[in-house]
Protein backbone atom coordinates (compact mmCIF):
# COMPACT_ATOMS: atom_id res chain seq x y z
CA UNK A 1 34.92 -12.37 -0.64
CA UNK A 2 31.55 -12.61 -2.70
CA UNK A 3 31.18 -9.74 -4.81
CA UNK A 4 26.94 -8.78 -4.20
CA UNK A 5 25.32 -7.70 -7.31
CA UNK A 6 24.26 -3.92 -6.56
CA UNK A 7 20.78 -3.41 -5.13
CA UNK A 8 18.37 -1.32 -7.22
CA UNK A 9 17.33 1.77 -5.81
CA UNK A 10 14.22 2.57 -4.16
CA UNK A 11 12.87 6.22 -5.14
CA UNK A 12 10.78 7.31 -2.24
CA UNK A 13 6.86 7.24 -2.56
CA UNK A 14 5.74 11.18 -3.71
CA UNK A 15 4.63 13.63 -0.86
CA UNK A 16 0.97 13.72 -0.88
CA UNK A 17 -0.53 15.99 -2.80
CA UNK A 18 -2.66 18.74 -0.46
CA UNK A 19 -6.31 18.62 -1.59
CA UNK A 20 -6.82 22.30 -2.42
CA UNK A 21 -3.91 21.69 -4.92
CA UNK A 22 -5.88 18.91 -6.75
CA UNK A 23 -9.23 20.91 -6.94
CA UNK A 24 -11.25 18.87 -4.74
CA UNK A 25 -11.69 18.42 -0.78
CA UNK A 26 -11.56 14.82 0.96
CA UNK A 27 -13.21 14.62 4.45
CA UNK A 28 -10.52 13.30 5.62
CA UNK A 29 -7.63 15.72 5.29
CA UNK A 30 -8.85 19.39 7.16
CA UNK A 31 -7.09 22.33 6.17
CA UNK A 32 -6.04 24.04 8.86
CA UNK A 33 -4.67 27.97 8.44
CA UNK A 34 -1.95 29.64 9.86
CA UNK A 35 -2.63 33.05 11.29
CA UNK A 36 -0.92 34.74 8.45
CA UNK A 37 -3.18 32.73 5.63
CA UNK A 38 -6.24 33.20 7.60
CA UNK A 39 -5.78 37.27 7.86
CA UNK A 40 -4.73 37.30 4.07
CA UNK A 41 -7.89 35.11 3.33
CA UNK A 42 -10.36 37.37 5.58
CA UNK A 43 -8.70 40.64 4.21
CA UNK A 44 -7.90 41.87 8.27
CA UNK A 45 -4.39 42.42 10.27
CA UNK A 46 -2.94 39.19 11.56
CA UNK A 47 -2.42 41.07 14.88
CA UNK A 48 -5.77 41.76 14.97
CA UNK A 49 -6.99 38.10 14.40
CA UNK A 50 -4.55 36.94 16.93
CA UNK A 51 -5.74 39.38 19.45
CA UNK A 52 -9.24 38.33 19.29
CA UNK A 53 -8.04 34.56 19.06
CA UNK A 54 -6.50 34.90 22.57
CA UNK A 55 -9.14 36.90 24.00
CA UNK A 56 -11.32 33.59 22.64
CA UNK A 57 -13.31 35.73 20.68
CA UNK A 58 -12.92 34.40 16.83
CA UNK A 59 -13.57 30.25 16.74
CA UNK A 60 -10.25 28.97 16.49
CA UNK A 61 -8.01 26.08 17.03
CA UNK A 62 -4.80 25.41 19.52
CA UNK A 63 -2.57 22.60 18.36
CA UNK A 64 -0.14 22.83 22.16
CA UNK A 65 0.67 26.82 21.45
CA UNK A 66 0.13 26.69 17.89
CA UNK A 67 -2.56 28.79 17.11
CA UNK A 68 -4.62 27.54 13.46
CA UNK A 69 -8.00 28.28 12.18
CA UNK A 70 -10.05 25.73 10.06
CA UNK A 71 -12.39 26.97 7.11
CA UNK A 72 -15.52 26.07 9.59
CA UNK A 73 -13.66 28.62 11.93
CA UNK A 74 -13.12 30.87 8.95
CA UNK A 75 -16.86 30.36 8.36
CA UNK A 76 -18.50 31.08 11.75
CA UNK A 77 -16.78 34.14 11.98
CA UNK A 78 -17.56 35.90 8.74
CA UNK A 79 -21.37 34.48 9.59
CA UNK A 80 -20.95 36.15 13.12
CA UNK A 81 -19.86 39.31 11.70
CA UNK A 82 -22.47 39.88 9.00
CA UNK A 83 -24.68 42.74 9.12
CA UNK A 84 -28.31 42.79 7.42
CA UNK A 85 -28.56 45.80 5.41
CA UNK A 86 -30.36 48.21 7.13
CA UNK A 87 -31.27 50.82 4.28
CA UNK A 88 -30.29 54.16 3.86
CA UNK A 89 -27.76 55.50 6.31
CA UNK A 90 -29.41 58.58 8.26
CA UNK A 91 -26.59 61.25 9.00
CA UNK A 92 -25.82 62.33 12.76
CA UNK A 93 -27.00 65.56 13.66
CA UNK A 94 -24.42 67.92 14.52
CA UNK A 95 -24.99 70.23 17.58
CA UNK A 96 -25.54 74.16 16.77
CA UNK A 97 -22.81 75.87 18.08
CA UNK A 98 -24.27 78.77 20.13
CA UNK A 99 -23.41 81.86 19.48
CA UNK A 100 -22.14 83.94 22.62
CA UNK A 101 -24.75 86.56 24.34
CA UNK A 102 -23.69 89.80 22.66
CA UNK A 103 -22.93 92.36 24.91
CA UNK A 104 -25.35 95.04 26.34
């Protein structure tokens, strides 16, 4: 029997590092949300994004039944939901309540 000389060990290359970690964005590596992170980011329910993702009413992407949003879906829909100031808020009338006919 030869006795082999041990083999040096190989430490494994290091995990990429995601791009909004290093401060800057490559074109090459989306970011993709998970329903949770895109409700926290907009500031809504998740249940309500997901609702209006199923409906198809928000942009948003499928990857087989895994529902994710991208920031250009994040994007579109805070640009489809703006509102242009419209000045001052008028207030809504309120009806008069009528008074019933006295008696005679």
């Amino acid at each position: 029997m030869r006795d082999n000389p041990p083999r040096p060990r190989r430490r494994p290359p290091p995990p990429p590092t995601p791009a909004h970690a290093t401060g800057h964005d490559d074109e090459q590596e989306p970011r993709l949300y998970t329903p949770a992170e895109a409700a926290a980011l907009l500031r809504v329910p998740e249940s309500w994004l997901r609702r209006r993702a199923g409906r198809r009413q928000v942009p948003c992407t499928f990857l087989g039944k895994h529902l994710r949003f991208s920031a250009a879906d994040l994007a579109a829909l805070i640009a489809a939901s703006a509102e242009p100031a419209t000045g001052r808020r008028t207030h809504r009338r309120t009806h008069r309540r009528r008074h019933p006919p006295a008696p005679t």
